[in-house]
PDB file of N, CA and C in Angstrom:
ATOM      1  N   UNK A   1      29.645   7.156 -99.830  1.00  0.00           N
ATOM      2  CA  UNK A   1      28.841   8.332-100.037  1.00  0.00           C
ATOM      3  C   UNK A   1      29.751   9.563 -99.916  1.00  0.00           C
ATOM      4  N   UNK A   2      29.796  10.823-100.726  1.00  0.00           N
ATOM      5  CA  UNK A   2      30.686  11.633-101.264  1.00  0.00           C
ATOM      6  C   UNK A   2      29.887  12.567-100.680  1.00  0.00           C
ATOM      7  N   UNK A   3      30.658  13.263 -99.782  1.00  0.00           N
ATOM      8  CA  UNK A   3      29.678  14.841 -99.606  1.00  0.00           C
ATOM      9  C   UNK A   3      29.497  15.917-100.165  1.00  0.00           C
ATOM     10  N   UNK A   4      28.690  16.239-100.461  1.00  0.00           N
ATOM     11  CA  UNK A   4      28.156  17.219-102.143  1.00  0.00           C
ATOM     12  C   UNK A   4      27.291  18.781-101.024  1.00  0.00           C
ATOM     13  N   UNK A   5      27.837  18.469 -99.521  1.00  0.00           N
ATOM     14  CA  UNK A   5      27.032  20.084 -99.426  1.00  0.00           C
ATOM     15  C   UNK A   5      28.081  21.082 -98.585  1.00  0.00           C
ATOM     16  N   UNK A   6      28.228  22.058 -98.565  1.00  0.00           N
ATOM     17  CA  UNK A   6      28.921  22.727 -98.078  1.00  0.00           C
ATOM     18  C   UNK A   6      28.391  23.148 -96.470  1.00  0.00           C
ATOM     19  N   UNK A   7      29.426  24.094 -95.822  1.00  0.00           N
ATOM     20  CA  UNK A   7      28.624  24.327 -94.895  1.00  0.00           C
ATOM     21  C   UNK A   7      27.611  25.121 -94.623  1.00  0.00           C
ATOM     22  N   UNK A   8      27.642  26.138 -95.494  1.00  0.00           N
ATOM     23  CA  UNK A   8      26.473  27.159 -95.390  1.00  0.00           C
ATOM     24  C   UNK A   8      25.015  26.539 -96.109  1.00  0.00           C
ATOM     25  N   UNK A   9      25.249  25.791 -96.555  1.00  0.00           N
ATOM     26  CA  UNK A   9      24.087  25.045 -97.401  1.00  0.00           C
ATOM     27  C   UNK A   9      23.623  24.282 -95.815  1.00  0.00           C
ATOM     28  N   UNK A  10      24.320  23.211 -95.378  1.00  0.00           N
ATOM     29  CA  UNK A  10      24.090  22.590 -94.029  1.00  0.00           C
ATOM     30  C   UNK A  10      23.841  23.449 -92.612  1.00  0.00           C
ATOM     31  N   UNK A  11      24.057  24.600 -92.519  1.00  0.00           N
ATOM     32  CA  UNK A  11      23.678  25.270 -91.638  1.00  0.00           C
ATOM     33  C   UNK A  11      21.960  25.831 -92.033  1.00  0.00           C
ATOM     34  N   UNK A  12      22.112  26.528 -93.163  1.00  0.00           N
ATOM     35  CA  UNK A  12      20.496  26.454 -93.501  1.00  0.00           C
ATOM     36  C   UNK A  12      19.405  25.755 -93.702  1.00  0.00           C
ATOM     37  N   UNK A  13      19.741  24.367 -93.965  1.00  0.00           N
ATOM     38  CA  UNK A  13      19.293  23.438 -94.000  1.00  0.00           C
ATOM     39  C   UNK A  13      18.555  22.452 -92.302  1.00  0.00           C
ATOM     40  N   UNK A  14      19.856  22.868 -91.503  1.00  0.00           N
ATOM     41  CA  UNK A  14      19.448  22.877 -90.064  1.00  0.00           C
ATOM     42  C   UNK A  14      18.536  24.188 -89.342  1.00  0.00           C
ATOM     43  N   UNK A  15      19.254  24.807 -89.993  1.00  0.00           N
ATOM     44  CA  UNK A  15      18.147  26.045 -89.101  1.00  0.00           C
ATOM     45  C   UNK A  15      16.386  25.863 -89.526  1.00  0.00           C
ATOM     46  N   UNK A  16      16.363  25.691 -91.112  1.00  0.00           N
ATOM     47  CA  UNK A  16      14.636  25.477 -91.785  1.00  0.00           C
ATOM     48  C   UNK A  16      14.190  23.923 -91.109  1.00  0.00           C
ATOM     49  N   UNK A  17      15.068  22.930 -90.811  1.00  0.00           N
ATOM     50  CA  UNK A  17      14.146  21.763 -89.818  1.00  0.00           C
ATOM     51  C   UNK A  17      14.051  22.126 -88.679  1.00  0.00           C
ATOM     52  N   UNK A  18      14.957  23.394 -87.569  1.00  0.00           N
ATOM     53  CA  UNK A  18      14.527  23.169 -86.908  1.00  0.00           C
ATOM     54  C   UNK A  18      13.199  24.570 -86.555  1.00  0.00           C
ATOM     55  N   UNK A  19      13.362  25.383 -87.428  1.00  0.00           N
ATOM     56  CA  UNK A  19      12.027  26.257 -87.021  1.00  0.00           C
ATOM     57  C   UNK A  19      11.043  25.433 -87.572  1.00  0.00           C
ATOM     58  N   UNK A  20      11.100  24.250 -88.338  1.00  0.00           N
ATOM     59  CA  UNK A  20       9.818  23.632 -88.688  1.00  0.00           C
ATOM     60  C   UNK A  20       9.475  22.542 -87.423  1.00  0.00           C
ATOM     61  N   UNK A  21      10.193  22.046 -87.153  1.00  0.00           N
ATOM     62  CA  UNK A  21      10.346  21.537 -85.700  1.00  0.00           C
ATOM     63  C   UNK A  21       9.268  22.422 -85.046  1.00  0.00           C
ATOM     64  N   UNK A  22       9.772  23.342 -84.750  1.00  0.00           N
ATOM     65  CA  UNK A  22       9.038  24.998 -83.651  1.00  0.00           C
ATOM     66  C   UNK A  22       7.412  25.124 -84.184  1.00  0.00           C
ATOM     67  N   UNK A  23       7.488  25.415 -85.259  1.00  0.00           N
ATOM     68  CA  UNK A  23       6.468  25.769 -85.450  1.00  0.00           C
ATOM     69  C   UNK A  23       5.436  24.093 -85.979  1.00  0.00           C
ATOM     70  N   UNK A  24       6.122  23.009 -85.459  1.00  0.00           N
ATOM     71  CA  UNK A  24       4.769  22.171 -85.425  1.00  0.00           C
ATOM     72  C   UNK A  24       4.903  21.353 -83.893  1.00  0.00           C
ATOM     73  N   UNK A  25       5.992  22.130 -82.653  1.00  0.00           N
ATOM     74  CA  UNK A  25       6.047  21.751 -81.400  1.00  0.00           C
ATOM     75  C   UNK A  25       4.889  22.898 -80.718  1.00  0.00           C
ATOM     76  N   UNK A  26       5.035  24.179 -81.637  1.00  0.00           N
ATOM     77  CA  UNK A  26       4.196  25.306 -81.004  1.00  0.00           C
ATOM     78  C   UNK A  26       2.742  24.934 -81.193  1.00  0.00           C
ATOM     79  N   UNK A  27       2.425  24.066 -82.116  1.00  0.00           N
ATOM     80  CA  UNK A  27       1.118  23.587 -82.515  1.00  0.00           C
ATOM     81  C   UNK A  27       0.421  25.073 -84.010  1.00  0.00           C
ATOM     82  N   UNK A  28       1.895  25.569 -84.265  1.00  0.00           N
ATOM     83  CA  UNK A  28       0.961  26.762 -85.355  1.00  0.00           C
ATOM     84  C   UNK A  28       1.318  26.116 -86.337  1.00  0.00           C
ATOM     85  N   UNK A  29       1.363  25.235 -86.832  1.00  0.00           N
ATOM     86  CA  UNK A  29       0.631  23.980 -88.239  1.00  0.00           C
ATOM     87  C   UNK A  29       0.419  22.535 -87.591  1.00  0.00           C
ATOM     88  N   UNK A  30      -0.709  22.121 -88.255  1.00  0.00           N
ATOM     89  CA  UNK A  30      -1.178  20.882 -87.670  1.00  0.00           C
ATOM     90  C   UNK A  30      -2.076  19.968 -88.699  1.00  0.00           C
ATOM     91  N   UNK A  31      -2.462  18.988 -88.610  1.00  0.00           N
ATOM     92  CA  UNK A  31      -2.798  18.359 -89.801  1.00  0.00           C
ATOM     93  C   UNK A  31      -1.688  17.543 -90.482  1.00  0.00           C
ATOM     94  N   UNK A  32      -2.249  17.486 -91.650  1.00  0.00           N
ATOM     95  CA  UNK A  32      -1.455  17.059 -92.991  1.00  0.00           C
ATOM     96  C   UNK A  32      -0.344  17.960 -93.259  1.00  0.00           C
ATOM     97  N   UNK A  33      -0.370  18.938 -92.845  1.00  0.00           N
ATOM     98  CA  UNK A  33       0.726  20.126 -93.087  1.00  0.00           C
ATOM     99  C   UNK A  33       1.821  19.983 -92.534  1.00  0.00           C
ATOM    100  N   UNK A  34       1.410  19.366 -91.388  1.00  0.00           N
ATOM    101  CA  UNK A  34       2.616  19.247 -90.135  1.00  0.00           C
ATOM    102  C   UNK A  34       3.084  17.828 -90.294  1.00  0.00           C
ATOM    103  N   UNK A  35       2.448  16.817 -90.904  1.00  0.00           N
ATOM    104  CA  UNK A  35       2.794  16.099 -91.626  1.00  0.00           C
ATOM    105  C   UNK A  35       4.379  16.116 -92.909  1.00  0.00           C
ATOM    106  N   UNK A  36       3.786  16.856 -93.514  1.00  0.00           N
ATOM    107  CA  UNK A  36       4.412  17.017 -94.414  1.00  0.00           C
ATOM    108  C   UNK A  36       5.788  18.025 -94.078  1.00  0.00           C
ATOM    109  N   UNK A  37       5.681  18.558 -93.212  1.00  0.00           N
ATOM    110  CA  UNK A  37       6.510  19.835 -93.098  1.00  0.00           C
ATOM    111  C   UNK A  37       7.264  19.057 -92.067  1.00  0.00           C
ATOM    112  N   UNK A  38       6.789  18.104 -90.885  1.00  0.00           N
ATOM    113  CA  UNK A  38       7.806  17.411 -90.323  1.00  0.00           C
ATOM    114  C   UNK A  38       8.620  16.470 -91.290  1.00  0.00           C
ATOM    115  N   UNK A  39       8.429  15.571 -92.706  1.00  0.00           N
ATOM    116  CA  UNK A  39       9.095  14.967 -93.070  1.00  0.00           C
ATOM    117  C   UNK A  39      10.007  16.065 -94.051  1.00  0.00           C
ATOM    118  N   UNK A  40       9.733  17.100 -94.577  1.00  0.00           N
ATOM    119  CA  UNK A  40      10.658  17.509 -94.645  1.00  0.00           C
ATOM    120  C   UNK A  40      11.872  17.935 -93.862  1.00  0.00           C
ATOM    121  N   UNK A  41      11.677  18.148 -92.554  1.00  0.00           N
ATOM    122  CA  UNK A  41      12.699  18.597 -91.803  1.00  0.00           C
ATOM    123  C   UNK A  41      13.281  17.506 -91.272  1.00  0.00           C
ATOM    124  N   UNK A  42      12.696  16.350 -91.776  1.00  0.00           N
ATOM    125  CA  UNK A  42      13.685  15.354 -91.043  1.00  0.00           C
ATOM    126  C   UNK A  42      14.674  14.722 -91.981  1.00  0.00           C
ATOM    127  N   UNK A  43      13.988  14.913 -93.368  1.00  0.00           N
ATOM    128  CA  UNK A  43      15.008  15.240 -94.372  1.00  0.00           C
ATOM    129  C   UNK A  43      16.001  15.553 -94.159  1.00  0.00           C
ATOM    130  N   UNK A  44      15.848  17.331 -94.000  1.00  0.00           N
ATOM    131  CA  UNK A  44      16.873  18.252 -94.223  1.00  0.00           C
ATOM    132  C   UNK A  44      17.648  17.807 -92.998  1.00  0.00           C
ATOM    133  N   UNK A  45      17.249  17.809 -91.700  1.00  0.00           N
ATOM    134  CA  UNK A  45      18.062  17.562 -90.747  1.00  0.00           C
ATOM    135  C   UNK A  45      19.018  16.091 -90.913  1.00  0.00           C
ATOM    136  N   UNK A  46      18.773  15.308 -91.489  1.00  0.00           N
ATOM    137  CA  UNK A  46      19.494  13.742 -91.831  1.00  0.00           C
ATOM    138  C   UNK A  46      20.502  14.485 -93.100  1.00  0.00           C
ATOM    139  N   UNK A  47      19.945  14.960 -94.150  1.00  0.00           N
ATOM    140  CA  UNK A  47      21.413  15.157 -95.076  1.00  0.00           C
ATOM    141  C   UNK A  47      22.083  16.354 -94.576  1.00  0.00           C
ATOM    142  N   UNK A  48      21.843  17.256 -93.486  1.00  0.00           N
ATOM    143  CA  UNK A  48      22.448  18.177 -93.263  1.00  0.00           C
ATOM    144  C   UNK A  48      23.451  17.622 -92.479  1.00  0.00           C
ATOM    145  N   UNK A  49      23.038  16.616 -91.238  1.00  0.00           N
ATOM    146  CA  UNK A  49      23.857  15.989 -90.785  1.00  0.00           C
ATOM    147  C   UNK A  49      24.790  14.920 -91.272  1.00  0.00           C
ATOM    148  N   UNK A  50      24.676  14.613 -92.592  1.00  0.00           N
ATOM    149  CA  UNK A  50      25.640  13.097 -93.035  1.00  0.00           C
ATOM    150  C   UNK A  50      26.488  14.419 -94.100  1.00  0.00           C
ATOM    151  N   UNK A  51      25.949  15.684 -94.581  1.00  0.00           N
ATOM    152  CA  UNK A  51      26.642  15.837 -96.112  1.00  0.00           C
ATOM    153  C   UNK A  51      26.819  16.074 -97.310  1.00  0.00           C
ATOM    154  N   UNK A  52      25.789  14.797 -97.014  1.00  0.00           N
ATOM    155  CA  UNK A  52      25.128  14.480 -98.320  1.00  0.00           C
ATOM    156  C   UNK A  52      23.833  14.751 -98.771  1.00  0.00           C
ATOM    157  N   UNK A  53      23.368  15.346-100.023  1.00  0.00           N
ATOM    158  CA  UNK A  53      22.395  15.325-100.789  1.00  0.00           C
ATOM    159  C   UNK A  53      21.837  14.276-102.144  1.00  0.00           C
ATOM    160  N   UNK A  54      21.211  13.068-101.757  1.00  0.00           N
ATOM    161  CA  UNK A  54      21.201  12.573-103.039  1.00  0.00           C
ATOM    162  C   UNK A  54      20.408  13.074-103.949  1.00  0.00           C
ATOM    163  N   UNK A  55      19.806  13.992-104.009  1.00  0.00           N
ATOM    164  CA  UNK A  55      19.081  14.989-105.074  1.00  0.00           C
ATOM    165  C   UNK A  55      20.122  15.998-105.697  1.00  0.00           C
ATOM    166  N   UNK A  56      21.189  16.209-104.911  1.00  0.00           N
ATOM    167  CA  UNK A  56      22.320  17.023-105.631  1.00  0.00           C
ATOM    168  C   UNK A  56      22.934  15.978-106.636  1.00  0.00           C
ATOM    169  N   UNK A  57      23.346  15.164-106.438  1.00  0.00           N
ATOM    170  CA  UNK A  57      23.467  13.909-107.203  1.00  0.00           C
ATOM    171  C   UNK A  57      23.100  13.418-108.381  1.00  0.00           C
ATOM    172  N   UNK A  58      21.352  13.812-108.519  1.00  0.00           N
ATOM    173  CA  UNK A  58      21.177  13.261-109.677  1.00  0.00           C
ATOM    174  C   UNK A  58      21.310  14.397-110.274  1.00  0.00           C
ATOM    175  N   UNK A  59      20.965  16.113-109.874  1.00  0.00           N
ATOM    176  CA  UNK A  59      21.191  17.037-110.334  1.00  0.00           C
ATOM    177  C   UNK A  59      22.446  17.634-110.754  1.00  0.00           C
ATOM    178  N   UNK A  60      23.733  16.975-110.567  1.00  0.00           N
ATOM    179  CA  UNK A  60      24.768  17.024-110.211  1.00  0.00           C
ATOM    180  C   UNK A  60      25.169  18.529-109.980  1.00  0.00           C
ATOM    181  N   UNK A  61      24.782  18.642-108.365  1.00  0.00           N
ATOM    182  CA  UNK A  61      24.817  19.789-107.944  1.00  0.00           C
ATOM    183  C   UNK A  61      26.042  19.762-106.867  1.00  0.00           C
ATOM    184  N   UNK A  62      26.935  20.448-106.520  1.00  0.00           N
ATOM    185  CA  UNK A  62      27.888  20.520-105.086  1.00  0.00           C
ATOM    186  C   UNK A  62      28.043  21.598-104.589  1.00  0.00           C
ATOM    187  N   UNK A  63      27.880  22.136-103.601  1.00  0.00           N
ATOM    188  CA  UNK A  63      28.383  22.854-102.943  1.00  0.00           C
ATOM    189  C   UNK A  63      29.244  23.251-101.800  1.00  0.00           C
ATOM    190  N   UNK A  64      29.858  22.173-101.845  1.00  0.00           N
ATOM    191  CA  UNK A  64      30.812  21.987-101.219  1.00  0.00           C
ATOM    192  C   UNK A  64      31.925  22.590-101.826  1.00  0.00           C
TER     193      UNK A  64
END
């Protein structure tokens, strides 16, 4: 696996999981929302941490 993100891409990417983190630990989204908004941040937080984007990939996007 080839790393396709740079760091400023991976720093933003950590900062938006973890205020989504915040704001569904604070309980201000809940439901299906918080649902959804936690799997995104666990997303972002997993390719922010490996690198890699496989959606940059098929997009053949890098920013690295």
């Amino acid at each position: 696996m080839t790393k396709n993100m740079g760091t400023t891409d991976r720093m933003v990417r950590s900062a938006l999981a973890a205020g989504a983190a915040a704001l569904i630990a604070t309980k201000t989204v809940n439901g299906p929302t918080a649902v959804a908004l936690g799997s995104l941040a666990t997303i972002f937080a997993l390719t922010s941490s490996v690198g890699h984007c496989p959606a940059y990939d098929v997009a053949d996007i890098n920013t690295l």
